[in-house]
Every structure is written in structure tokens, then in C-alpha cells.
N, C-alpha and C. Protein backbone atom coordinates (compact mmCIF):
# COMPACT_ATOMS: atom_id res chain seq x y z
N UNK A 1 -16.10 -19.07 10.23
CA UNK A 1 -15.05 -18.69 9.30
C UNK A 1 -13.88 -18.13 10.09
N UNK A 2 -13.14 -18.80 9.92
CA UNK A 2 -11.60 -18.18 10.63
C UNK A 2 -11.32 -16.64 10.19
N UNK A 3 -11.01 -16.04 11.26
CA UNK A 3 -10.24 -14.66 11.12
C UNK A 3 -9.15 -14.24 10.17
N UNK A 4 -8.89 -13.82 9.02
CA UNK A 4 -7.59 -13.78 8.03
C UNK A 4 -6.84 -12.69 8.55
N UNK A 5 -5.74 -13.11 8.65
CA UNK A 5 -4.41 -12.49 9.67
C UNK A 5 -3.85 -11.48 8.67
N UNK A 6 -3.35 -10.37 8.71
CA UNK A 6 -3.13 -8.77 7.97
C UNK A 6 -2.08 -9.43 6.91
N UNK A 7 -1.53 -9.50 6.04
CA UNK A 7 -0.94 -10.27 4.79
C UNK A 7 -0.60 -11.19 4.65
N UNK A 8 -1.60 -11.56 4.78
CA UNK A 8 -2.38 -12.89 3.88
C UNK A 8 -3.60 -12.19 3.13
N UNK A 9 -3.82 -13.21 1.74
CA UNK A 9 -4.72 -13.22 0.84
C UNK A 9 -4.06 -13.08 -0.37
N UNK A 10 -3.92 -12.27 -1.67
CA UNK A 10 -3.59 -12.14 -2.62
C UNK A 10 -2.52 -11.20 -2.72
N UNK A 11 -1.88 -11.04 -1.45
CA UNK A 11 -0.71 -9.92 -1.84
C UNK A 11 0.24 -11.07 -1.07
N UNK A 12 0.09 -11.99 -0.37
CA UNK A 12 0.96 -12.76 0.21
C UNK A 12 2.51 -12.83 -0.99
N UNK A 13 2.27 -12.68 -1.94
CA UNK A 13 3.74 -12.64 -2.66
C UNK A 13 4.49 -11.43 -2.65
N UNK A 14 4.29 -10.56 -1.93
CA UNK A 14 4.72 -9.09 -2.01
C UNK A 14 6.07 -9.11 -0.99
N UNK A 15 7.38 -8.38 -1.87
CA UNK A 15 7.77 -8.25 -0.51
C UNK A 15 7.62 -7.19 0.55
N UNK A 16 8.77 -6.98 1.71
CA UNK A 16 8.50 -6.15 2.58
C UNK A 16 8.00 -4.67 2.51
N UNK A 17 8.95 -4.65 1.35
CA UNK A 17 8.87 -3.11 0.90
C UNK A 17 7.19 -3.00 0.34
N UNK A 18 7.50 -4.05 -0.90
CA UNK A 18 6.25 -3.82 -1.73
C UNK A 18 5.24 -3.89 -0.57
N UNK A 19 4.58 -4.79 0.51
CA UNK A 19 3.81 -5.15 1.42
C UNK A 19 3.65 -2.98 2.23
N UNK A 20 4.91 -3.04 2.21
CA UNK A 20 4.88 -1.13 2.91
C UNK A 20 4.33 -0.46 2.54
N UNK A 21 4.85 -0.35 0.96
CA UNK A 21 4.00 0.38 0.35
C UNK A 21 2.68 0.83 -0.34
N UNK A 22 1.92 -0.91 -0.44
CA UNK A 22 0.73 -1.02 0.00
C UNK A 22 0.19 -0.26 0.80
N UNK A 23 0.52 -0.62 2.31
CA UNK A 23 -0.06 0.03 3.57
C UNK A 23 0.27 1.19 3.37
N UNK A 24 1.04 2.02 3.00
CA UNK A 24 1.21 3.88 3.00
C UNK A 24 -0.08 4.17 1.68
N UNK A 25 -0.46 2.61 0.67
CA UNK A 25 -1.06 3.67 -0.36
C UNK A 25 -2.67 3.79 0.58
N UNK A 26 -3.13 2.64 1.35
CA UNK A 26 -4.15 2.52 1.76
C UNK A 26 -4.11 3.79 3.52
N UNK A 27 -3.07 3.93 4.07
CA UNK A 27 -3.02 4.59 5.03
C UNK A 27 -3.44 5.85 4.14
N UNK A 28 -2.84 6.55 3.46
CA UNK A 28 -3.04 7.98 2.63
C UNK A 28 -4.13 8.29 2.16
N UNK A 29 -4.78 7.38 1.54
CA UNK A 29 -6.00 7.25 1.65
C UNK A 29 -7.12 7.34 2.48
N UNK A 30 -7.23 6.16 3.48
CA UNK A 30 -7.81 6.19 4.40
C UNK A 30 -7.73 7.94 5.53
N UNK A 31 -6.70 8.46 5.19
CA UNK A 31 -6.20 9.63 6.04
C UNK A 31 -6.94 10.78 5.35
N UNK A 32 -7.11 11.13 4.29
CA UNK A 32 -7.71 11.93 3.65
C UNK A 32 -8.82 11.84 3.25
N UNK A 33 -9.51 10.37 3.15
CA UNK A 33 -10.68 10.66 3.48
C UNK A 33 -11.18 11.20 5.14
N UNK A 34 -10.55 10.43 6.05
CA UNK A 34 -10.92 11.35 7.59
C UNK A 34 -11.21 12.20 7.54
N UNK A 35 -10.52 13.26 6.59
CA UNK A 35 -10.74 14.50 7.05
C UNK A 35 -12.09 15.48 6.72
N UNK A 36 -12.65 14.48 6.04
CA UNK A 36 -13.74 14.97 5.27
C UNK A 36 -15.14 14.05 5.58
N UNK A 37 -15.13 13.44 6.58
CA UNK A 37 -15.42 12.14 6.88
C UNK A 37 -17.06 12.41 6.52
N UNK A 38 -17.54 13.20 6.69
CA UNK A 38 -19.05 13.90 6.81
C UNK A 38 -19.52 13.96 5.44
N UNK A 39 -19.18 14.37 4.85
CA UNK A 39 -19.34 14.42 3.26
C UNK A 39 -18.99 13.00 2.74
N UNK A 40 -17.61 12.29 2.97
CA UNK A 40 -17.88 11.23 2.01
C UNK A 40 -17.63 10.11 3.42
N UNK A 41 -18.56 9.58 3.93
CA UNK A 41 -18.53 8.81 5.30
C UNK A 41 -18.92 7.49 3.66
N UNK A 42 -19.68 6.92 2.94
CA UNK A 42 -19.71 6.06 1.76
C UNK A 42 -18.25 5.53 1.70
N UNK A 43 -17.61 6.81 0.96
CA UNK A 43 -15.81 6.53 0.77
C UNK A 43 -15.59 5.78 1.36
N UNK A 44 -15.45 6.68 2.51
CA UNK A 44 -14.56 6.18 3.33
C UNK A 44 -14.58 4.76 3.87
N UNK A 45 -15.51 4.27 3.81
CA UNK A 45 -16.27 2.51 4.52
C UNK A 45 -15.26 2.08 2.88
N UNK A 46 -15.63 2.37 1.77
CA UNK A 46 -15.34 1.70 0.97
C UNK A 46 -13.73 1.49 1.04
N UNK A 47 -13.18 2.52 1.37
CA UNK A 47 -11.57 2.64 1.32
C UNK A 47 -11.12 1.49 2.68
N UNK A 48 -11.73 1.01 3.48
CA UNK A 48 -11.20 0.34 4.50
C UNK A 48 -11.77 -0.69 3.77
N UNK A 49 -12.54 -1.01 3.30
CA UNK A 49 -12.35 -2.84 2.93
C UNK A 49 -11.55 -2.91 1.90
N UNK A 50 -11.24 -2.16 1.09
CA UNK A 50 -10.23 -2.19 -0.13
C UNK A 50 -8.74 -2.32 0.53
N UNK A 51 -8.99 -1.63 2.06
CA UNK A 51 -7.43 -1.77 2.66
C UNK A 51 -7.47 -3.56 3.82
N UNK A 52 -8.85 -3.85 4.16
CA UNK A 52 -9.11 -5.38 4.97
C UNK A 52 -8.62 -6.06 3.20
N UNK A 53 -9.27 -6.46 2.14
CA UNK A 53 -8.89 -6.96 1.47
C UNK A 53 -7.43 -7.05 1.17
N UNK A 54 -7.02 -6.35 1.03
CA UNK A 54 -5.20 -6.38 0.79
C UNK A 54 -4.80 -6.57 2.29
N UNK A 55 -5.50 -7.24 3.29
CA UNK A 55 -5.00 -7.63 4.76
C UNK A 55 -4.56 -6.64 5.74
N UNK A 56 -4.82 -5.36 5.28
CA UNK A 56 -4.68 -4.30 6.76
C UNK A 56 -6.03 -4.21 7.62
N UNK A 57 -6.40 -4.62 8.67
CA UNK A 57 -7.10 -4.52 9.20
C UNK A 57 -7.37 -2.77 9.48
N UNK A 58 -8.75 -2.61 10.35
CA UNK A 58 -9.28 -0.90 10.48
C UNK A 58 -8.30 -0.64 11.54
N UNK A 59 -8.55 -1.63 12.41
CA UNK A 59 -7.64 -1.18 13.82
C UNK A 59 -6.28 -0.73 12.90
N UNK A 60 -5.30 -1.52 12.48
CA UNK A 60 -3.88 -1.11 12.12
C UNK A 60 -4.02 0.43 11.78
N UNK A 61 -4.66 0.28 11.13
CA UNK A 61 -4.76 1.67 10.13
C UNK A 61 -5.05 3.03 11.28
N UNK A 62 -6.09 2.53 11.91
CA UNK A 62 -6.66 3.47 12.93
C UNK A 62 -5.07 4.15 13.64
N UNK A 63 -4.51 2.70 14.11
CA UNK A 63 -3.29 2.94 15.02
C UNK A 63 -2.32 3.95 14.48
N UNK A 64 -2.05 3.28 13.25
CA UNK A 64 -1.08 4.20 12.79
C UNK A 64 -1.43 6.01 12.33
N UNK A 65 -2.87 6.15 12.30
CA UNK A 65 -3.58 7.47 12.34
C UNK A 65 -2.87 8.07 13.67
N UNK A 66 -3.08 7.37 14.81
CA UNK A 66 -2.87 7.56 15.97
C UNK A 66 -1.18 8.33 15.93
N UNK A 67 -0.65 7.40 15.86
CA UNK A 67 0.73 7.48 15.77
C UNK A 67 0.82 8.94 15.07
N UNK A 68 0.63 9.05 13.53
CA UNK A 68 1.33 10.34 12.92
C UNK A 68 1.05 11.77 13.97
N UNK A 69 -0.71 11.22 14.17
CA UNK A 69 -1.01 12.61 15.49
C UNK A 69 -0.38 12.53 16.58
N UNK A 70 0.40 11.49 16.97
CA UNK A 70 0.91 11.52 18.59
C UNK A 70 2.09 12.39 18.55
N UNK A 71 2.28 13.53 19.00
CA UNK A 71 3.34 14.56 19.56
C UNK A 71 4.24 13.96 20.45
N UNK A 72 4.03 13.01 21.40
CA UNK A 72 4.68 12.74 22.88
C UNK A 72 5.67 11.72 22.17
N UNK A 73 6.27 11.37 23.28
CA UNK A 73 7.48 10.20 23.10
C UNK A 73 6.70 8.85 22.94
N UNK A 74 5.36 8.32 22.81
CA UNK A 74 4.83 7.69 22.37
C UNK A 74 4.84 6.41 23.98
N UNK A 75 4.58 6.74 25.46
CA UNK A 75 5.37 6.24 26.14
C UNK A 75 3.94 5.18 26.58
N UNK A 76 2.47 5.99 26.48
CA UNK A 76 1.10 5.63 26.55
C UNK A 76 1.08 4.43 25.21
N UNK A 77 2.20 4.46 24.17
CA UNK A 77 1.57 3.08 23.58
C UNK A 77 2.57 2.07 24.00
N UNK A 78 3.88 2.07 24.36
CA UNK A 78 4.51 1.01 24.58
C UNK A 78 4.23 -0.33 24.87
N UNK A 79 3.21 -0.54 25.26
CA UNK A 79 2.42 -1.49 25.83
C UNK A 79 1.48 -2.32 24.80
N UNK A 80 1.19 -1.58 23.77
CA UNK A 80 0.00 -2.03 22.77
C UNK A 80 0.99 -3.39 22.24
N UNK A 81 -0.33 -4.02 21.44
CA UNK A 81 0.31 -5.41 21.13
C UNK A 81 1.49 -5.38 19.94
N UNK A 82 2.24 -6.80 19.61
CA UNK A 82 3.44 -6.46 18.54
C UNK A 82 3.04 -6.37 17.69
N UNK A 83 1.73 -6.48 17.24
CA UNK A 83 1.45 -5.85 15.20
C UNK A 83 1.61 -4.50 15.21
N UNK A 84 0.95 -3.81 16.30
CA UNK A 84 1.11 -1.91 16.80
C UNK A 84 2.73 -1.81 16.62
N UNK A 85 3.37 -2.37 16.81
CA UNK A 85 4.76 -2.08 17.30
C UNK A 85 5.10 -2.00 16.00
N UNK A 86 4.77 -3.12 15.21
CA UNK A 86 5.93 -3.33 14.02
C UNK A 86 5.11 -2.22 13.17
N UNK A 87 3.70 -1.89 13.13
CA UNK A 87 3.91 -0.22 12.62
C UNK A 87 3.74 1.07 12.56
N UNK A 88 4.38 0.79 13.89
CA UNK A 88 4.73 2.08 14.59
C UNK A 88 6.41 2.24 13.91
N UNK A 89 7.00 0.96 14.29
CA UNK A 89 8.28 1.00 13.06
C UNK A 89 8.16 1.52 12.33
N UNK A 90 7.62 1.16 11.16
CA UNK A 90 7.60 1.98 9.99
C UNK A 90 6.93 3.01 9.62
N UNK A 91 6.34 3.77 10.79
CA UNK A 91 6.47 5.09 10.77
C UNK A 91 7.42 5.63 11.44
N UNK A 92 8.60 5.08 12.15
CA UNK A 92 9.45 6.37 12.48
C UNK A 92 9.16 6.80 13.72
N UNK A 93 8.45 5.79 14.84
CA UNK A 93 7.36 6.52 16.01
C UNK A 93 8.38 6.34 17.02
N UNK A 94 8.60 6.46 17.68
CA UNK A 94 9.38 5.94 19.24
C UNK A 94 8.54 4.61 19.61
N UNK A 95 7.40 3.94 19.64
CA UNK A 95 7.26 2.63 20.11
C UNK A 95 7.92 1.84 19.11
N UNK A 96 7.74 1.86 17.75
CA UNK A 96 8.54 1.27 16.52
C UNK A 96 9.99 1.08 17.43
N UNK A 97 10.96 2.29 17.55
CA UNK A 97 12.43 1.80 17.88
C UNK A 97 12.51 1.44 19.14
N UNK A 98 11.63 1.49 20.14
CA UNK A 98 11.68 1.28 21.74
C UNK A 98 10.75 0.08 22.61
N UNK A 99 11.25 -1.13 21.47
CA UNK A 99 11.04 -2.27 21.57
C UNK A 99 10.72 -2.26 23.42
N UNK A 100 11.66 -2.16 24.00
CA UNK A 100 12.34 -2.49 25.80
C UNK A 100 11.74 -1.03 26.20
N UNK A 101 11.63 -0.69 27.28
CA UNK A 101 11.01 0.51 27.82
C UNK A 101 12.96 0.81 27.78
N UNK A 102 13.87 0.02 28.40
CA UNK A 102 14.98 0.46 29.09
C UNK A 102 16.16 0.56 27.81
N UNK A 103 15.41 -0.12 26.62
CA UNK A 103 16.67 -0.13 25.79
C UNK A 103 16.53 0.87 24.86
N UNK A 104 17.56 0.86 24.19
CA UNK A 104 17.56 2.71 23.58
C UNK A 104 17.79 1.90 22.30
N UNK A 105 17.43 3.54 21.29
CA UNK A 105 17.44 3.02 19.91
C UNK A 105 18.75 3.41 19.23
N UNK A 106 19.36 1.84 18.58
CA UNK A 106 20.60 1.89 18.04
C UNK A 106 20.39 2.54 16.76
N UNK A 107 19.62 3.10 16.15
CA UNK A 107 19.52 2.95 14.97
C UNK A 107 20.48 4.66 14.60
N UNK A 108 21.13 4.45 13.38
CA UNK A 108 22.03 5.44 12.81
C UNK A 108 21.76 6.31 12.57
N UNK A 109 21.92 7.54 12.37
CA UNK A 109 21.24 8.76 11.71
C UNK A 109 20.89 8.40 10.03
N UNK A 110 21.82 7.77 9.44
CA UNK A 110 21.68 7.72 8.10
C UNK A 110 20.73 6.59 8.34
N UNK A 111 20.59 5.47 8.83
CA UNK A 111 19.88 4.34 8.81
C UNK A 111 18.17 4.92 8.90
N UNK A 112 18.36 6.32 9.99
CA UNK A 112 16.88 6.60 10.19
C UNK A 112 16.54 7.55 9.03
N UNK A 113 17.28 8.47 8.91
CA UNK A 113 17.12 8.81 7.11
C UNK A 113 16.69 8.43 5.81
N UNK A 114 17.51 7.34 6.00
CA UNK A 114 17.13 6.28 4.75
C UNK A 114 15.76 5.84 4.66
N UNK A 115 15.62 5.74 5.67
CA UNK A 115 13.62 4.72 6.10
C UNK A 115 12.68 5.87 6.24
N UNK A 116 13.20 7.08 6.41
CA UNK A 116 12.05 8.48 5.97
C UNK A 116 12.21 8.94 4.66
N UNK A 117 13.23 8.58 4.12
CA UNK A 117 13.22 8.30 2.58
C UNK A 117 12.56 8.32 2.19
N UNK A 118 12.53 6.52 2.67
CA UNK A 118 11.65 5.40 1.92
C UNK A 118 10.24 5.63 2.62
N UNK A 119 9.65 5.91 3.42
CA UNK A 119 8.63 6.35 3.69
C UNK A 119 7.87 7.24 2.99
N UNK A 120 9.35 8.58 2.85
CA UNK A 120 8.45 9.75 1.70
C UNK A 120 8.15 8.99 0.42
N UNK A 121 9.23 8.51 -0.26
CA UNK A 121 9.11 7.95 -1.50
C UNK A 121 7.32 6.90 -1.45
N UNK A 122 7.19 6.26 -0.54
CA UNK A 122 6.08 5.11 -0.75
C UNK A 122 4.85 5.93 -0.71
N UNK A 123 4.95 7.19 -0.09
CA UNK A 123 3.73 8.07 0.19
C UNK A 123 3.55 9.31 -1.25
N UNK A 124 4.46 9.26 -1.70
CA UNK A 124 4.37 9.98 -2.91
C UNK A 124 4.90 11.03 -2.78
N UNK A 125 5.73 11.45 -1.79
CA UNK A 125 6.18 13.04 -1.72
C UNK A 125 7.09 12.85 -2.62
N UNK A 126 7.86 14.33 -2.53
CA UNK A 126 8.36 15.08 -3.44
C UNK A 126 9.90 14.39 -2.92
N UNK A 127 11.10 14.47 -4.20
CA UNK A 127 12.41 14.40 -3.64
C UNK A 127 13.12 14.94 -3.17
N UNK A 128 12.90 15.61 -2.11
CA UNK A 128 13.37 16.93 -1.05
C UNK A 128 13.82 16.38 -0.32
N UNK A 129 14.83 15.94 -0.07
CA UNK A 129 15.67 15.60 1.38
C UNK A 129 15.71 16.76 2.99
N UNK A 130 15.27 16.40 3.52
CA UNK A 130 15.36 17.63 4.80
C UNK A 130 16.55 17.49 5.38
N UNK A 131 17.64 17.31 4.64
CA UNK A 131 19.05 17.24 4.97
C UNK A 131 19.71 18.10 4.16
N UNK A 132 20.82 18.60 4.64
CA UNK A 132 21.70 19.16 3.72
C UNK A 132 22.46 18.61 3.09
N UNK A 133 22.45 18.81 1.57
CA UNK A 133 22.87 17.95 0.57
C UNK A 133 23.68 17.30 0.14
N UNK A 134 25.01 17.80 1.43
CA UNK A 134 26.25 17.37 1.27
C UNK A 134 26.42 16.30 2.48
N UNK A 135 25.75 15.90 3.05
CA UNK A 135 25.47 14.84 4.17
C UNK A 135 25.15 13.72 4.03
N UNK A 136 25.76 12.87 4.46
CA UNK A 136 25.45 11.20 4.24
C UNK A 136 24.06 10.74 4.53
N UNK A 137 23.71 11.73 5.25
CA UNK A 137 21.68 11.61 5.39
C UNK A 137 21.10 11.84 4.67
N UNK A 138 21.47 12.93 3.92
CA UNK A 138 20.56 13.39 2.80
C UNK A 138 20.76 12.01 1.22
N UNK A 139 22.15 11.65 1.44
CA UNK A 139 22.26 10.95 0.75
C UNK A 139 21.19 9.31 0.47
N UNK A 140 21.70 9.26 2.11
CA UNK A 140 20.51 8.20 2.29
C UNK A 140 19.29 8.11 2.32
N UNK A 141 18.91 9.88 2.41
CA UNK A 141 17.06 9.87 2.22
C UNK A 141 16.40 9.79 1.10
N UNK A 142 17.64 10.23 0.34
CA UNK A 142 17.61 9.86 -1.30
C UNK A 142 17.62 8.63 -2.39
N UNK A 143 18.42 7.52 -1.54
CA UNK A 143 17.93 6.71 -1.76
C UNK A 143 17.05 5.92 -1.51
N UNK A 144 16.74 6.27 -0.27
CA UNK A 144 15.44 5.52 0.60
C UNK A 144 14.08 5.96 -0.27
N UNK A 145 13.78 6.97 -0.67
CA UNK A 145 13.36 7.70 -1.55
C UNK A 145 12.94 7.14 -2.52
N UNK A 146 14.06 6.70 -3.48
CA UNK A 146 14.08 5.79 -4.62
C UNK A 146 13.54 4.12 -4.56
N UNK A 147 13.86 4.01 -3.53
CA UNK A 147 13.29 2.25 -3.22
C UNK A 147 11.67 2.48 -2.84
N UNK A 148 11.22 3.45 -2.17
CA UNK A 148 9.89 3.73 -2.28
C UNK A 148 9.21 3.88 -2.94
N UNK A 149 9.59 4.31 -4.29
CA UNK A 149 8.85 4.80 -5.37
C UNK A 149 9.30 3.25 -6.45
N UNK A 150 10.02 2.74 -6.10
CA UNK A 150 10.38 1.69 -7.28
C UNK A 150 8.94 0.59 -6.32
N UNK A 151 8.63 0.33 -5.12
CA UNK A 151 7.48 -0.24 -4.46
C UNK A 151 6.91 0.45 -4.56
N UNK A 152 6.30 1.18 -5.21
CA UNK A 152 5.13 1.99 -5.37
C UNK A 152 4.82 1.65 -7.01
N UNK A 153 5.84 1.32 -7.75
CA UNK A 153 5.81 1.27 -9.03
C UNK A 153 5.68 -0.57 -8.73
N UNK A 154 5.97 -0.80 -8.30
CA UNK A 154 6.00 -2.50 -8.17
C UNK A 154 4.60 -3.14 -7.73
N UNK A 155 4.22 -2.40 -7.17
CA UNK A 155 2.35 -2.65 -6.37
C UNK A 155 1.68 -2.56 -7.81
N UNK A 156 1.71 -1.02 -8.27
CA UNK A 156 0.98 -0.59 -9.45
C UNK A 156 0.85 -1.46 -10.19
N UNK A 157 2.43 -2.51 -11.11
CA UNK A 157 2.48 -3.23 -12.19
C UNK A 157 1.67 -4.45 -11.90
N UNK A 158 1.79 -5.38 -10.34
CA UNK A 158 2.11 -5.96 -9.98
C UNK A 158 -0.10 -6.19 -10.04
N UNK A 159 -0.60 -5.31 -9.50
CA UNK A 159 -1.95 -4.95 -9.64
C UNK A 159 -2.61 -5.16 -11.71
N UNK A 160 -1.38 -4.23 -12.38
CA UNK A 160 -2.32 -4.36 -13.43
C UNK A 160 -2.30 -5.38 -13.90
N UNK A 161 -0.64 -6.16 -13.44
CA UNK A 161 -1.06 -7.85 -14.13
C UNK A 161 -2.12 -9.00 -13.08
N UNK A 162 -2.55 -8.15 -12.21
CA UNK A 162 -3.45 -9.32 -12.33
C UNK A 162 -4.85 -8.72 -12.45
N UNK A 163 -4.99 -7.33 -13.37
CA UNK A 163 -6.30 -7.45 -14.44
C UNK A 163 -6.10 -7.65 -15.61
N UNK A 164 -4.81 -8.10 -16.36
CA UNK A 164 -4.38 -8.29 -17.64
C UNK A 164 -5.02 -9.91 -17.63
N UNK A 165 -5.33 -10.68 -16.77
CA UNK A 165 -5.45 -12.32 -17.17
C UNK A 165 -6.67 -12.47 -18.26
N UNK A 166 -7.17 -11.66 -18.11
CA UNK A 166 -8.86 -11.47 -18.87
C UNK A 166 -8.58 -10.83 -20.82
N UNK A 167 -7.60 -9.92 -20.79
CA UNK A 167 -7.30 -9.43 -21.93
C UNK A 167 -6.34 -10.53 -22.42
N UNK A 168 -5.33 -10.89 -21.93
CA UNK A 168 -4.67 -11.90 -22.13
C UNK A 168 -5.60 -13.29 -22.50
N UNK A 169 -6.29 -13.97 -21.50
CA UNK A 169 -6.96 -14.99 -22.25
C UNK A 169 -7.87 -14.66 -23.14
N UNK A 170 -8.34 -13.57 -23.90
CA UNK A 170 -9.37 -12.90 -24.79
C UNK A 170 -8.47 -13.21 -26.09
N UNK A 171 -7.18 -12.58 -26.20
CA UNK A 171 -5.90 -12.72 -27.32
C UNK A 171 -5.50 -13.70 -27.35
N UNK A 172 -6.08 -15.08 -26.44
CA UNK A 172 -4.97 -16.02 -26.77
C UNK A 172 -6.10 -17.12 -27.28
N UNK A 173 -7.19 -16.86 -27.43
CA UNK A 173 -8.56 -17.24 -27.62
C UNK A 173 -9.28 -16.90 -29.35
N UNK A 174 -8.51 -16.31 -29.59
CA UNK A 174 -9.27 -15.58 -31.17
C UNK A 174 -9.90 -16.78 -32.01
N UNK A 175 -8.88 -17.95 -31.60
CA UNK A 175 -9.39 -19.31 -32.81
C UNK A 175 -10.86 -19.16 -32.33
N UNK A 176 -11.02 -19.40 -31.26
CA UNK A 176 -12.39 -19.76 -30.58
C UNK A 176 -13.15 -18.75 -31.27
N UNK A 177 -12.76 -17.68 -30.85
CA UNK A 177 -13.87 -16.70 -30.84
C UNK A 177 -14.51 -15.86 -32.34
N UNK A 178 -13.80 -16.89 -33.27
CA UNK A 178 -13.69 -16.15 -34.59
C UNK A 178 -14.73 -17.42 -35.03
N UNK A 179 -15.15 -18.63 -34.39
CA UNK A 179 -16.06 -19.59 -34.67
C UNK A 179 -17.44 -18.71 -33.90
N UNK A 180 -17.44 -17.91 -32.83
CA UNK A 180 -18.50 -17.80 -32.30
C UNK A 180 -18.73 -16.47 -33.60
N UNK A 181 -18.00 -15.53 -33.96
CA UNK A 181 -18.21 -14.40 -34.44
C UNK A 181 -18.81 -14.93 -35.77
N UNK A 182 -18.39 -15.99 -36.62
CA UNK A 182 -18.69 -16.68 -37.81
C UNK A 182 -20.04 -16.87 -37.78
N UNK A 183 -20.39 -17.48 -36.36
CA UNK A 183 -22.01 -18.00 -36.22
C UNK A 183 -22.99 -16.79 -36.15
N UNK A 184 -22.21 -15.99 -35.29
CA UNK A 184 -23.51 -14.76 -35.44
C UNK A 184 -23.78 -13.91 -36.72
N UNK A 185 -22.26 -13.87 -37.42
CA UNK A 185 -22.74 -13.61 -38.67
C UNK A 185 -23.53 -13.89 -39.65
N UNK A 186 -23.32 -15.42 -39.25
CA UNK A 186 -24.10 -15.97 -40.22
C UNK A 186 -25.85 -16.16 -39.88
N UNK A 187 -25.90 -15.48 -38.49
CA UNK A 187 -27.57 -15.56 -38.10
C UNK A 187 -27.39 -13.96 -39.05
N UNK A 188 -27.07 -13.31 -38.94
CA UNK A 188 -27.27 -11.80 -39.30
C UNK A 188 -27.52 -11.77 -40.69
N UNK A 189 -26.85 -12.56 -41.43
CA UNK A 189 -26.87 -12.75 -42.97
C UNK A 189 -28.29 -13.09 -42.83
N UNK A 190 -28.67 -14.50 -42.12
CA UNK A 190 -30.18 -15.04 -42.13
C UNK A 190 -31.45 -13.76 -42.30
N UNK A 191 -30.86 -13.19 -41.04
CA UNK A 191 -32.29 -12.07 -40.87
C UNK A 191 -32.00 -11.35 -41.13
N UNK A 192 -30.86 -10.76 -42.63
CA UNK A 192 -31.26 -10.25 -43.33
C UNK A 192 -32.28 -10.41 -44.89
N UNK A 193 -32.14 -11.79 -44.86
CA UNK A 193 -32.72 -12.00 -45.90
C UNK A 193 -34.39 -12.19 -45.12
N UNK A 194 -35.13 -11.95 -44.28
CA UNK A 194 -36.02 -12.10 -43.85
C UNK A 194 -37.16 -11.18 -43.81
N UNK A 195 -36.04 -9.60 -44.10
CA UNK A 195 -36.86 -8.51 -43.84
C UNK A 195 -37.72 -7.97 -44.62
């Protein structure tokens, strides 16, 4: 059986964001169970195939554990392969922006704002900007913020319609099922007259 590559399977229609915010709901997860790992070690197995099924592999997840704990300039992962890289990106890590050992990161103050935003927003925090309020950063963490939580709301819907197919074909079915309900009634009528 061939190896299935990290999104692919049933989220393959997701976009980037939505695909992000996936991975922050299964990273948050997976993170809080760690901490308790002894008590619910069950969980926790269960929470990583719920995150392999939606295509994050353990390693990714592991990595990016790695990452939030890494203090340093991140200089020991530079080297790891490009799936590590791309999310280490989207946490905000120094291997994420330091593609080149030699090239530096262009990225804007508001640009890096915006994407801790959207980071807080996909992780569920609060709308607290760690900027001061009159700053084009704060502005942008605010909206970054908002696009996180609208992919967080987009996973959610996006999930319940595909357990709605079952209630949906149940309602769209009644002709049918009002012939099966007819028949059992009419055994019930039978054995009542039997008793």
C-alpha cells in the first residue's frame, strides 16, 4: 500500500488557510494531551490518527512540538527536510523565514503580525493584539485574527456537512420509508390481534 502524502485524503478541498487551521486544531490537541501523557497515553494515540487521517503525519506534529519549545534561533534545524520548513513557517520559527542559511528574512513587521494573528485566531486565542492599538501591527494582527477564526469556522461547517449526508438522505427518503413504516404497522396490527 503506498504511503499517503500529508493533504491528501478527504480534506484535499480545503484551502491554505482552512488546511492551517486544521493542523493548529490537531497540533492543540495533540499538545495538551502531552502534557498529561501518563494518564491519558489511550487519548493521546487516538488524537494522532484523527490528525494521520486528516493527512498530518506524527513526525509533522512532533516537529512542530519541537519548534514552539525551541528558544534558539532555530540554527540545529535548518537542515531538516522542506515539509519541516514549510511548518516551521507557519509557526513564526526562524527555519520557516530562513529558507538560505545567508539570506535574511524580508518579511514586514505588519506582514509578520498579520500571520500571528492568524495563527492566534486558528488556535482559538483571545483578540488581544500584543501591539499597541494605534499601530499598523496591531491592526494587522487583528485582522489576521479574523481570517483565523473565519478557518476555524470553515473546517467546523465544512466537517458537519459531511455528517449531514445521512440526515439529508433520511429527509429526502420519507416516500420510501413511510412504505417500510406502513409494513411494520401493519405486522403490529397482526400481533395484536393474536394475543
Amino acid at each position: 500500500m503506498a504511503k499517503q502524502e500529508a493533504g491528501q485524503g478527504h480534506n484535499s478541498g480545503l484551502t491554505e488557510n482552512q488546511e492551517r487551521a486544521l493542523f493548529f486544531d490537531h497540533l492543540n490537541k495533540i499538545q495538551s494531551s502531552k502534557e498529561e501523557l501518563e494518564k491519558f497515553k489511550a487519548a493521546h494515540a487516538r488524537l494522532f490518527k484523527a490528525a494521520k487521517a486528516d493527512g498530518f503525519t506524527k513526525k509533522d506534529l512532533e516537529y512542530a512540538l519541537r519548534l514552539r519549545a525551541d528558544d534558539s534561533n532555530g540554527e540545529e534545524l535548518l537542515e531538516e527536510r522542506r515539509r519541516e520548513v514549510r511548518i516551521a513557517k507557519w509557526l513564526q520559527h526562524p527555519v520557516g523565514t530562513q529558507i538560505d542559511l545567508f539570506d535574511e528574512d524580508r518579511t514586514t513587521a505588519v506582514e509578520r503580525a498579520k500571520e500571528l494573528g492568524k495563527n492566534a485566531g486558528m488556535e482559538g486565542k483571545s483578540c488581544i493584539a500584543p501591539y499597541d492599538g494605534s499601530t499598523d501591527q496591531a491592526q494587522a494582527w487583528i485582522e489576521g485574527w479574523h481570517e483565523g477564526q473565519k478557518a476555524i469556522f470553515d473546517i467546523k461547517k465544512k466537517k458537519s456537512d459531511e455528517d449531514a449526508p445521512i440526515v439529508k438522505a433520511a429527509a429526502e427518503s420519507d416516500d420510501e420509508d413511510d412504505d417500510f413504516n406502513e409494513a411494520i404497522a401493519g405486522e403490529a396490527d397482526e400481533g395484536d390481534g393474536e394475543d
